[in-house]
Protein backbone atom coordinates (compact mmCIF):
# COMPACT_ATOMS: atom_id res chain seq x y z
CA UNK A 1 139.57 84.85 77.43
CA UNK A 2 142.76 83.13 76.42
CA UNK A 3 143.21 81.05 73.07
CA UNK A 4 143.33 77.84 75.11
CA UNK A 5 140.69 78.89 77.44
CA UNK A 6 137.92 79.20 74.42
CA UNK A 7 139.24 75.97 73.25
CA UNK A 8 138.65 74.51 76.51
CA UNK A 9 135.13 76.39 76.78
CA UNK A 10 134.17 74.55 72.53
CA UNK A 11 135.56 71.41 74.34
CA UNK A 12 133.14 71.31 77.57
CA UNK A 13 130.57 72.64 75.42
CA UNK A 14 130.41 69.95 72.83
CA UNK A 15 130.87 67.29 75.29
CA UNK A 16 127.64 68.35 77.42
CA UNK A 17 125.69 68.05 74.14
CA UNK A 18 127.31 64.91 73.21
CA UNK A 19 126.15 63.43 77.02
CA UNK A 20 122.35 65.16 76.53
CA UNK A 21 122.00 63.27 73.51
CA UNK A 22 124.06 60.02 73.99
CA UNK A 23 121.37 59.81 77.26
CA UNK A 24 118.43 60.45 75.08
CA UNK A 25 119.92 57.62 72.70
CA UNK A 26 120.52 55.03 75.23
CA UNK A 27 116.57 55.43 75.86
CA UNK A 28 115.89 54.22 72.43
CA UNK A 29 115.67 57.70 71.11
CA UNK A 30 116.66 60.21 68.89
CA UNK A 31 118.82 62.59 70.63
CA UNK A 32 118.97 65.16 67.29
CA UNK A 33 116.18 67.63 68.43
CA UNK A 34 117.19 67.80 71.62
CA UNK A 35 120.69 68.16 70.96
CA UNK A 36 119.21 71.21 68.55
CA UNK A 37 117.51 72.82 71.58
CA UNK A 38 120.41 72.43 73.93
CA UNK A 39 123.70 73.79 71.87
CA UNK A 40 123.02 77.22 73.59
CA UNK A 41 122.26 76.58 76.65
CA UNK A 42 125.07 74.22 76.66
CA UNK A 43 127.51 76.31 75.80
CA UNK A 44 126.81 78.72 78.97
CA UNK A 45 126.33 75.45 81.24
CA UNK A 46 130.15 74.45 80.06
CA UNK A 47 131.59 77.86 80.99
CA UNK A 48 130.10 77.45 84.40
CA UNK A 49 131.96 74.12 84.67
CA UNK A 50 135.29 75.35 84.46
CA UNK A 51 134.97 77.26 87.47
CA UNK A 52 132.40 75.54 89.67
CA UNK A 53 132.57 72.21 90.86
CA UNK A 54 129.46 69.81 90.71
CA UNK A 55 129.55 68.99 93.96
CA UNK A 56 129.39 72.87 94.65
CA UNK A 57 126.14 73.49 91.92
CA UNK A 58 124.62 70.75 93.80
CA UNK A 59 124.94 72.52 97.55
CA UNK A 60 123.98 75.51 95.87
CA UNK A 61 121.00 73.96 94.52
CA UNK A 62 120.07 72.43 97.78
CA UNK A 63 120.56 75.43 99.27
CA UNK A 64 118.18 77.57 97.60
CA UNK A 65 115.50 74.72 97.72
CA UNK A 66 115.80 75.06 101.71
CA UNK A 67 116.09 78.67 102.11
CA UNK A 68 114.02 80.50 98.80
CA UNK A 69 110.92 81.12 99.89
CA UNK A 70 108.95 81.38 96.72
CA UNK A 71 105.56 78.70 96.70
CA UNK A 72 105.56 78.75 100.16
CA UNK A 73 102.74 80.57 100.11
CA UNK A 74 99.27 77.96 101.26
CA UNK A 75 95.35 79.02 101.70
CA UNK A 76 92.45 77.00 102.09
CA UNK A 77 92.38 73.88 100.40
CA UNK A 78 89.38 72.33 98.28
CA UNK A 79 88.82 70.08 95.27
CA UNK A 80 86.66 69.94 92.35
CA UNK A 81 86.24 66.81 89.86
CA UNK A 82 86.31 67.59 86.25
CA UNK A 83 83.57 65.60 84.22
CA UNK A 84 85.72 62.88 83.27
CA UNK A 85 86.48 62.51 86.89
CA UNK A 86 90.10 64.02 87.74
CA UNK A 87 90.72 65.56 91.14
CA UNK A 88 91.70 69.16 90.42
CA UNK A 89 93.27 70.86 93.54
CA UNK A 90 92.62 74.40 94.06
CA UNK A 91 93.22 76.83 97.04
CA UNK A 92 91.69 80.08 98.23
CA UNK A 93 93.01 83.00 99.86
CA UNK A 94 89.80 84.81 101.59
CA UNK A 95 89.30 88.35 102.70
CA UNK A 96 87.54 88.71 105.82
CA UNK A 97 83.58 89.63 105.41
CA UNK A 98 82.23 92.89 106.40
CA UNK A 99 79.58 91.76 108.81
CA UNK A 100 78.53 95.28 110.34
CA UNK A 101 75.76 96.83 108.14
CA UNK A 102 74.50 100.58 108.34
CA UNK A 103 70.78 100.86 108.07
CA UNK A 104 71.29 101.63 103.84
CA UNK A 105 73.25 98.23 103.23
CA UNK A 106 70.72 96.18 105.46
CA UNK A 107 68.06 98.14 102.91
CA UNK A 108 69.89 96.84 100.02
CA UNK A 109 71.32 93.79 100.72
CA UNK A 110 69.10 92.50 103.99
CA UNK A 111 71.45 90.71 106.41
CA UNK A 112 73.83 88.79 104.04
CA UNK A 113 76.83 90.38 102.15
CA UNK A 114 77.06 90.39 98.73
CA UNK A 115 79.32 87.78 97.34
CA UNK A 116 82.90 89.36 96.85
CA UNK A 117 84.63 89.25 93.37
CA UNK A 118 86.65 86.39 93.22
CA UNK A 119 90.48 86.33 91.22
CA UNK A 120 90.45 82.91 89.82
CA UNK A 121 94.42 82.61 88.53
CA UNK A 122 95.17 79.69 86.02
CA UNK A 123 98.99 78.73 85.43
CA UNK A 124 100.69 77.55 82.66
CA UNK A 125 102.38 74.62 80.77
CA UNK A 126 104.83 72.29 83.17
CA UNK A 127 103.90 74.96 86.29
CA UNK A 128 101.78 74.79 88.61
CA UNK A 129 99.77 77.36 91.24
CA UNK A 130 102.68 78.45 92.60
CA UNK A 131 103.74 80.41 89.58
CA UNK A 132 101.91 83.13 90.68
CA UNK A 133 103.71 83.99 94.32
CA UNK A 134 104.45 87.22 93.59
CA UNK A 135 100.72 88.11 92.98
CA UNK A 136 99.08 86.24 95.58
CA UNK A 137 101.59 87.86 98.09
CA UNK A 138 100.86 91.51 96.68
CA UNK A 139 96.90 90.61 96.69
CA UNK A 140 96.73 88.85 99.85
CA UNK A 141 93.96 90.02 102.19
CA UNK A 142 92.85 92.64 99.70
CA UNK A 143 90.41 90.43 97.23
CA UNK A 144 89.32 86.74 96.86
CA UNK A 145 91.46 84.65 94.82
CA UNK A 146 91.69 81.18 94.00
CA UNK A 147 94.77 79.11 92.75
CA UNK A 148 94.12 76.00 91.27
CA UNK A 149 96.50 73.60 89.25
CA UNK A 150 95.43 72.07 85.92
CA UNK A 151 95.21 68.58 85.86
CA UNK A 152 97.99 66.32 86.31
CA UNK A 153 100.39 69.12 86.99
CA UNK A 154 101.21 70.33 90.99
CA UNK A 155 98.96 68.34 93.56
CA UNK A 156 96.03 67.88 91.22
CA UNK A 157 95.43 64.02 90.29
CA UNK A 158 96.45 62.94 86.63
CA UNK A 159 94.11 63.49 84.22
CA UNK A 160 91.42 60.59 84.45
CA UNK A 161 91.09 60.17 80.69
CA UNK A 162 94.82 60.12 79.49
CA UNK A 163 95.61 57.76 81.86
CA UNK A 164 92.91 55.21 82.11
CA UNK A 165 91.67 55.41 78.33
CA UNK A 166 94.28 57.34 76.44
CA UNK A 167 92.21 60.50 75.54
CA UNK A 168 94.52 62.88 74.28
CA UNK A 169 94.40 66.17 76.41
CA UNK A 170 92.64 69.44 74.64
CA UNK A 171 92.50 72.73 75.58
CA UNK A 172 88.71 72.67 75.62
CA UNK A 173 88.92 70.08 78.38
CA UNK A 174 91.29 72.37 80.20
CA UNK A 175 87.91 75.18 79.98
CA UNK A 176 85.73 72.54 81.31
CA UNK A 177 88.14 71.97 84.65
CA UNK A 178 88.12 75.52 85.07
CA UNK A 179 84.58 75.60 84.97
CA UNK A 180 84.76 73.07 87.87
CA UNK A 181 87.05 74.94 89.43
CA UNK A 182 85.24 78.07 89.44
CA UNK A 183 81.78 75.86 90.15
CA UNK A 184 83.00 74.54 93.13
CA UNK A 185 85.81 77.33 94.49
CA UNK A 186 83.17 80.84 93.14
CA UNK A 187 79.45 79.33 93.21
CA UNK A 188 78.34 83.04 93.07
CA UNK A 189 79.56 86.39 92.72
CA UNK A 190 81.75 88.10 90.21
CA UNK A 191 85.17 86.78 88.46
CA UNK A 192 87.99 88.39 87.32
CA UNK A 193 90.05 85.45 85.32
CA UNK A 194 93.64 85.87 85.52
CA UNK A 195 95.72 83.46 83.13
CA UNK A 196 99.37 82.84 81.70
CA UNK A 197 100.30 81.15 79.19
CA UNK A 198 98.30 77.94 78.60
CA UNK A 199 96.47 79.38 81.65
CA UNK A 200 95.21 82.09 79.25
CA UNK A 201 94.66 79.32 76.54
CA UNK A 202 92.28 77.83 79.29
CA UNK A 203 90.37 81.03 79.86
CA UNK A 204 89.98 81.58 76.14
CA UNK A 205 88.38 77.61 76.16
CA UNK A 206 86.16 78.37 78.93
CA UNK A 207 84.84 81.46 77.18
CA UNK A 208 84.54 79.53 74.26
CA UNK A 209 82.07 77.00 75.51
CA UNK A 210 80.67 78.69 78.19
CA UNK A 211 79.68 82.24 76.96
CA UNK A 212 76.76 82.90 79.48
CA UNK A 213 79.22 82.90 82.13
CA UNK A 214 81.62 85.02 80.74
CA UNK A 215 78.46 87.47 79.90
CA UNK A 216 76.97 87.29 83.62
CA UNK A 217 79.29 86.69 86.29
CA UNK A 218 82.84 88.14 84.38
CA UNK A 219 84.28 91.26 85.26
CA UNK A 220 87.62 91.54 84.00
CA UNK A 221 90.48 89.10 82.28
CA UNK A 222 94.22 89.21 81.74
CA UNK A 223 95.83 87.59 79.45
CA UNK A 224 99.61 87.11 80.43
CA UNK A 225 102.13 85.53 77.84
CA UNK A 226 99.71 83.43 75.80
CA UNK A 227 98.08 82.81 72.39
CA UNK A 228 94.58 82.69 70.61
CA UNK A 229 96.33 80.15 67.60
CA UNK A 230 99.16 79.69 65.17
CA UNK A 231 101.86 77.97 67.82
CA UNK A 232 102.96 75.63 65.39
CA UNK A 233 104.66 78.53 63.83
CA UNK A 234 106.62 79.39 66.54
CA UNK A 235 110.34 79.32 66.45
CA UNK A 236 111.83 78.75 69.73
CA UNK A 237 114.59 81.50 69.18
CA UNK A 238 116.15 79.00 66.77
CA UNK A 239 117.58 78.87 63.33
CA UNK A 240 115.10 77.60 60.57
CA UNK A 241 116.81 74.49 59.70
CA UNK A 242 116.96 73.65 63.77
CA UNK A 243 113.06 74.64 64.39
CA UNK A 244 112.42 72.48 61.22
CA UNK A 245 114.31 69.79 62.51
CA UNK A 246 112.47 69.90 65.82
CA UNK A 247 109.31 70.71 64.43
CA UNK A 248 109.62 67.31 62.49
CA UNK A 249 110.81 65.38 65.19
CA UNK A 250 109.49 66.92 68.55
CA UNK A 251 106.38 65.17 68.87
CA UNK A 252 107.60 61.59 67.96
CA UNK A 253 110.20 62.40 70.85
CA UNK A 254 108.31 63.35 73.14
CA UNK A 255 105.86 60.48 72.95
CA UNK A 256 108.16 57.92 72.96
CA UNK A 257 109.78 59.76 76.26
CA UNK A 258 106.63 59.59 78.03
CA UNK A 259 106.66 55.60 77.18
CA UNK A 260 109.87 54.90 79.20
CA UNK A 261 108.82 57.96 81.73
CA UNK A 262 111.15 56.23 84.55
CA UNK A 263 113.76 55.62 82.27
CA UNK A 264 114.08 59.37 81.24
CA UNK A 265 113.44 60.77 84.69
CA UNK A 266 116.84 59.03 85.74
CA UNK A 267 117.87 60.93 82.81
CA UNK A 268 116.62 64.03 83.77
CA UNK A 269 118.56 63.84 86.90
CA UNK A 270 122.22 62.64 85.22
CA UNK A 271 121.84 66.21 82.91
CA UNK A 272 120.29 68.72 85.82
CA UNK A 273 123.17 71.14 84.72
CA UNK A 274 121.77 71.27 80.96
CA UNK A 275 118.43 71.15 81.51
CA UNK A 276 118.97 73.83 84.28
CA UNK A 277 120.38 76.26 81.39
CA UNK A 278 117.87 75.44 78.77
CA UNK A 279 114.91 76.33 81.29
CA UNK A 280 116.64 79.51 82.27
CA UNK A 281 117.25 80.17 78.56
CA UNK A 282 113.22 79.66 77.81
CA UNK A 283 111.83 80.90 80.88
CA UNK A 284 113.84 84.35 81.63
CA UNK A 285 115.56 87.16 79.30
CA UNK A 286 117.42 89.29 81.88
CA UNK A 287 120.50 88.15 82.88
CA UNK A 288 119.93 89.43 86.73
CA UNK A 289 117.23 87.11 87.83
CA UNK A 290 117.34 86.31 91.42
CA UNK A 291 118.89 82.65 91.12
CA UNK A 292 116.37 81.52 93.68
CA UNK A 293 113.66 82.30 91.39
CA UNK A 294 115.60 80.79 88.51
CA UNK A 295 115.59 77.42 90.76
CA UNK A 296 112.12 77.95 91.62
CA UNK A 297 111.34 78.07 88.24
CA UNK A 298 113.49 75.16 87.27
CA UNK A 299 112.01 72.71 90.36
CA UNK A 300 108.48 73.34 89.05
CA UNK A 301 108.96 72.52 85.59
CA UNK A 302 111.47 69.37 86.82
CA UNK A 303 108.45 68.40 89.10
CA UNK A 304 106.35 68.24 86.15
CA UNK A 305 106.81 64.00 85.00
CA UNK A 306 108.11 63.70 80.92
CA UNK A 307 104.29 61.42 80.06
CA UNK A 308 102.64 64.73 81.22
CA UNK A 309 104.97 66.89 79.03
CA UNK A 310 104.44 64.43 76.26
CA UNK A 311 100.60 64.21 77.12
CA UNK A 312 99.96 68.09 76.60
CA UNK A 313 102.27 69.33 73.74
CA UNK A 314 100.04 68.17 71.13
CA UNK A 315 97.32 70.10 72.33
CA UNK A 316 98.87 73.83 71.58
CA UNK A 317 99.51 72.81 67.86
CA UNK A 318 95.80 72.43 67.60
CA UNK A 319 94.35 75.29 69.87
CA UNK A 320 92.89 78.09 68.10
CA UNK A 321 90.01 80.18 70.25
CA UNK A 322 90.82 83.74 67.88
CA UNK A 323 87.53 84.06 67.84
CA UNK A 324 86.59 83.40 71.39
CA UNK A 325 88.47 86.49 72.15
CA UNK A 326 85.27 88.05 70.96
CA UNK A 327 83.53 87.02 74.16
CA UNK A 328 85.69 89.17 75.91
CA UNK A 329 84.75 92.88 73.80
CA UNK A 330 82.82 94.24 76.53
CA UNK A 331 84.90 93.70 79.44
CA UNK A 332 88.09 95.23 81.27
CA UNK A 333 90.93 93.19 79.41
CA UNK A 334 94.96 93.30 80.12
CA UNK A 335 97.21 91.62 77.87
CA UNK A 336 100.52 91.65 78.68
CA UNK A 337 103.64 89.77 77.84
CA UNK A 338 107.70 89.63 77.73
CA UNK A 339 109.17 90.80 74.41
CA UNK A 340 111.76 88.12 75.13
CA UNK A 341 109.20 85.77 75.15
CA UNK A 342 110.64 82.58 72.66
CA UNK A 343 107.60 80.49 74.00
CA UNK A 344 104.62 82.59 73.17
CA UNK A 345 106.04 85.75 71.17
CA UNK A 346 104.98 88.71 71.93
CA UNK A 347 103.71 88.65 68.88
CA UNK A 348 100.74 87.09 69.88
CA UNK A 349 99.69 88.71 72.37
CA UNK A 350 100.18 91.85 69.74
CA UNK A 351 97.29 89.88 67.78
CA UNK A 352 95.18 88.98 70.58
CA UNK A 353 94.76 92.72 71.55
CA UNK A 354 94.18 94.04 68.01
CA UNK A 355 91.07 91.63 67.86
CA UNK A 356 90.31 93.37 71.41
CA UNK A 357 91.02 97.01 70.41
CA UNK A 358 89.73 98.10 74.12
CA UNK A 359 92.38 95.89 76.07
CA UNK A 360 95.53 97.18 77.40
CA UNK A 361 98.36 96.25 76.08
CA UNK A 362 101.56 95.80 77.39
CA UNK A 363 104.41 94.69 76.22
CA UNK A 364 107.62 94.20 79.32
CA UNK A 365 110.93 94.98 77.86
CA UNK A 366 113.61 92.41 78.89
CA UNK A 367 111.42 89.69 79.85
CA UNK A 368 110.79 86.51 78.81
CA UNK A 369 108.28 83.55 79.58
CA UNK A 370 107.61 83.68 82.92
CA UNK A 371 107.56 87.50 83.08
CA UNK A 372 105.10 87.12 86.44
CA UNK A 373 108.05 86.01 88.17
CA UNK A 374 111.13 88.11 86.10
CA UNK A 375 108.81 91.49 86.30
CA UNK A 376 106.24 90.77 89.32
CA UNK A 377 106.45 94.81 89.79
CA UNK A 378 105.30 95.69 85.94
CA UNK A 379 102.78 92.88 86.50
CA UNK A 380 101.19 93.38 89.38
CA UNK A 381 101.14 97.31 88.56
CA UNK A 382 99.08 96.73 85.45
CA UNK A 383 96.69 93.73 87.34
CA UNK A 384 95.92 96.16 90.38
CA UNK A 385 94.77 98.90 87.67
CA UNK A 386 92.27 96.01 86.12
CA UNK A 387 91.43 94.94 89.31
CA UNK A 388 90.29 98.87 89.84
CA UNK A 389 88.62 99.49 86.71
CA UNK A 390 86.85 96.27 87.45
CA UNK A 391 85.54 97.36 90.90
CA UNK A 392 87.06 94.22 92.20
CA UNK A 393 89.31 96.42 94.70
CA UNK A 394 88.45 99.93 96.38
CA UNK A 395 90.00 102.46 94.40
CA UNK A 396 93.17 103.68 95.62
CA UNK A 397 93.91 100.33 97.45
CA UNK A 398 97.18 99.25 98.45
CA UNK A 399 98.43 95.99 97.18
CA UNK A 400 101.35 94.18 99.42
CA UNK A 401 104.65 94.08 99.20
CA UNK A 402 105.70 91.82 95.97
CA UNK A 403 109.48 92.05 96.27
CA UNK A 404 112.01 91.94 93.12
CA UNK A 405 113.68 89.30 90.96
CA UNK A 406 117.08 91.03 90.03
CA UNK A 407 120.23 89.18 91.89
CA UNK A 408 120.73 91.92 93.96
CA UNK A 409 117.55 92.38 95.89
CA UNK A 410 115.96 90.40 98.57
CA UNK A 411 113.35 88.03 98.62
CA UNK A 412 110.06 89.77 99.09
């Protein structure tokens, strides 16, 4: 690159940062944290500039919303109601029943079946069931599984209590939604819980305040890019003085985003680009991500409203189920998570399975947040194998087709 061409680069560069934060300004707001959490992705956004043409990003944009076919997938719809009243929204993929008994199953079981393990998978933070397409393709027709999304996130309703009398959103009330989930979707028979991220944060809740479950009707649980505690400490892939800055500021921003929601929305939309490169910066570490899964990932998170982002990120400064984990001792456990993970390091997952010294560990090399969608191979390798262990799937069983997410391969 040419003298003048890196000048031009610094120039673009500091100018997107400038507009990120001059927008978050003209809302009434700080723009310094975000203007901390944007320099890098920025600086890549600014390169792309000089050779492609915002009217061009948009088509291409468009064009991957029309034609990717990640979250297309649909099953059977239902809804549960949490106990403060919010709609949850779950679906359910069956598996057709076995209805021809020999003599010995009639013996054993009369003339009914016995309920069929269920796969109850719980997404994470700004997601929503979708998240898990790659999965629920690969598992499809070969167990029961149930995708749900956590309240006020994908098409279930906004959370009852934040928005009619301001009760701030805990993690424990994410457990009790998936106990209505599971209540309502898995009345009877075993379940394998499958979650990433705050998904896994919700599991940990659930077996925190409702242990006789986890002790009669759990079979198995992975844990996928999540953490028992200690997220304050987290630092984002940034430089101390930037995480402190952020760290100081974050939550004061956030809430008074979520005051002037339609304000910032419009926002949103003036600085896709930006916000387009810092969600591929903090969802992804390979550079060869199939860019209709990067803009799969990006539409979820942009579909997510800023109160509801506001509403939840003081939850996972106060969530700490390290010793709910122990509920978990005596099962089939998979922890797994990206080691270029800059939302919940590695790290944690490291300390989740040495308080389980029986779970699996694994730990995906060059891959980041949303390592379900980056590495759905390595995933749904290591879930099949619980699954197994778990008797939730016929040994030697073939999972489906699950496809790949580098830029050269096709949608599967």
């Amino acid at each position: 690159m040419s003298e003048s061409s890196a000048e031009a680069v610094t120039d673009v560069a500091a100018a997107a940062v400038a507009s990120a934060a001059g927008n978050w300004r003209k809302a009434g707001i700080a723009g310094v944290a975000i203007g901390v959490v944007a320099a890098g992705a920025a600086a890549g956004v600014a390169i792309e500039r000089l050779t492609v043409g915002r009217g061009m990003r948009s088509k291409a944009r468009l064009a991957l919303d029309s034609t990717g076919p990640y979250g297309s997938l649909r099953g059977t719809p239902g809804k549960a109601y949490a106990d403060d009243g919010t709609e949850l929204y779950y679906e359910v993929d069956d598996i057709e029943q076995d209805v021809t008994f020999t003599p010995r199953r009639r013996r054993l079981f009369g003339r009914k079946a016995p309920a069929p393990v269920t796969v109850v998978f719980s997404h994470g933070y700004c997601l929503n069931q979708d998240s898990w397409h790659f999965q629920r393709a690969a598992l499809r027709g070969v167990v029961r599984t149930v995708h749900w999304d956590q309240r006020s996130h994908g098409r279930s309703g906004r959370g009852v209590a934040q928005s009619k009398d301001g009760t701030p959103v805990t993690i424990d009330q994410l457990g009790r939604d998936l106990k209505a989930v599971i209540d309502a979707a898995a009345p009877e028979g075993s379940v394998v819980l499958v979650g990433h991220s705050m998904g896994g944060m919700t599991v940990m809740a659930l077996a925190d305040q409702y242990p006789e479950l986890i002790r009669d009707r759990v079979v198995a649980v992975a844990l996928v890019g999540t953490s028992s505690g200690r997220l304050g400490e987290v630092n984002f892939g940034l430089p101390v003085a930037g995480v402190n800055a952020v760290r100081r500021v974050l939550p004061g921003v956030l809430k008074a985003l979520g005051q002037q929601a339609a304000l910032v929305e419009r926002g949103r939309r003036a600085t896709a680009d930006l916000f387009a490169g810092i969600i591929k910066r903090y969802s992804f570490a390979s550079r060869d991500v199939d860019p209709a899964i990067a803009r799969f990932a990006e539409r979820m998170i942009e579909g997510t409203p800023i109160d509801v982002v506001a509403e939840f990120y003081p939850a996972f400064t106060d969530h700490d189920k390290t010793e709910a984990l122990a509920r978990f001792a005596d099962l089939p456990v998979l922890v797994l998570a990206g080691v270029g993970d800059m939302v919940t390091p590695s790290e944690h997952s490291e300390a989740i399975a040495d308080l389980l010294p029986d779970a699996e560990l694994v730990l995906v090399p060059d891959a980041g947040h949303l390592v379900m969608l980056e590495r759905p191979e390595v995933v749904m390798d290591r879930l099949a194998d619980l699954l197994m262990r778990a008797g939730a799937v016929p040994a030697g069983a073939t999972v489906g087709g699950y496809g790949s997410t580098s830029s050269t391969a096709q949608p599967g």
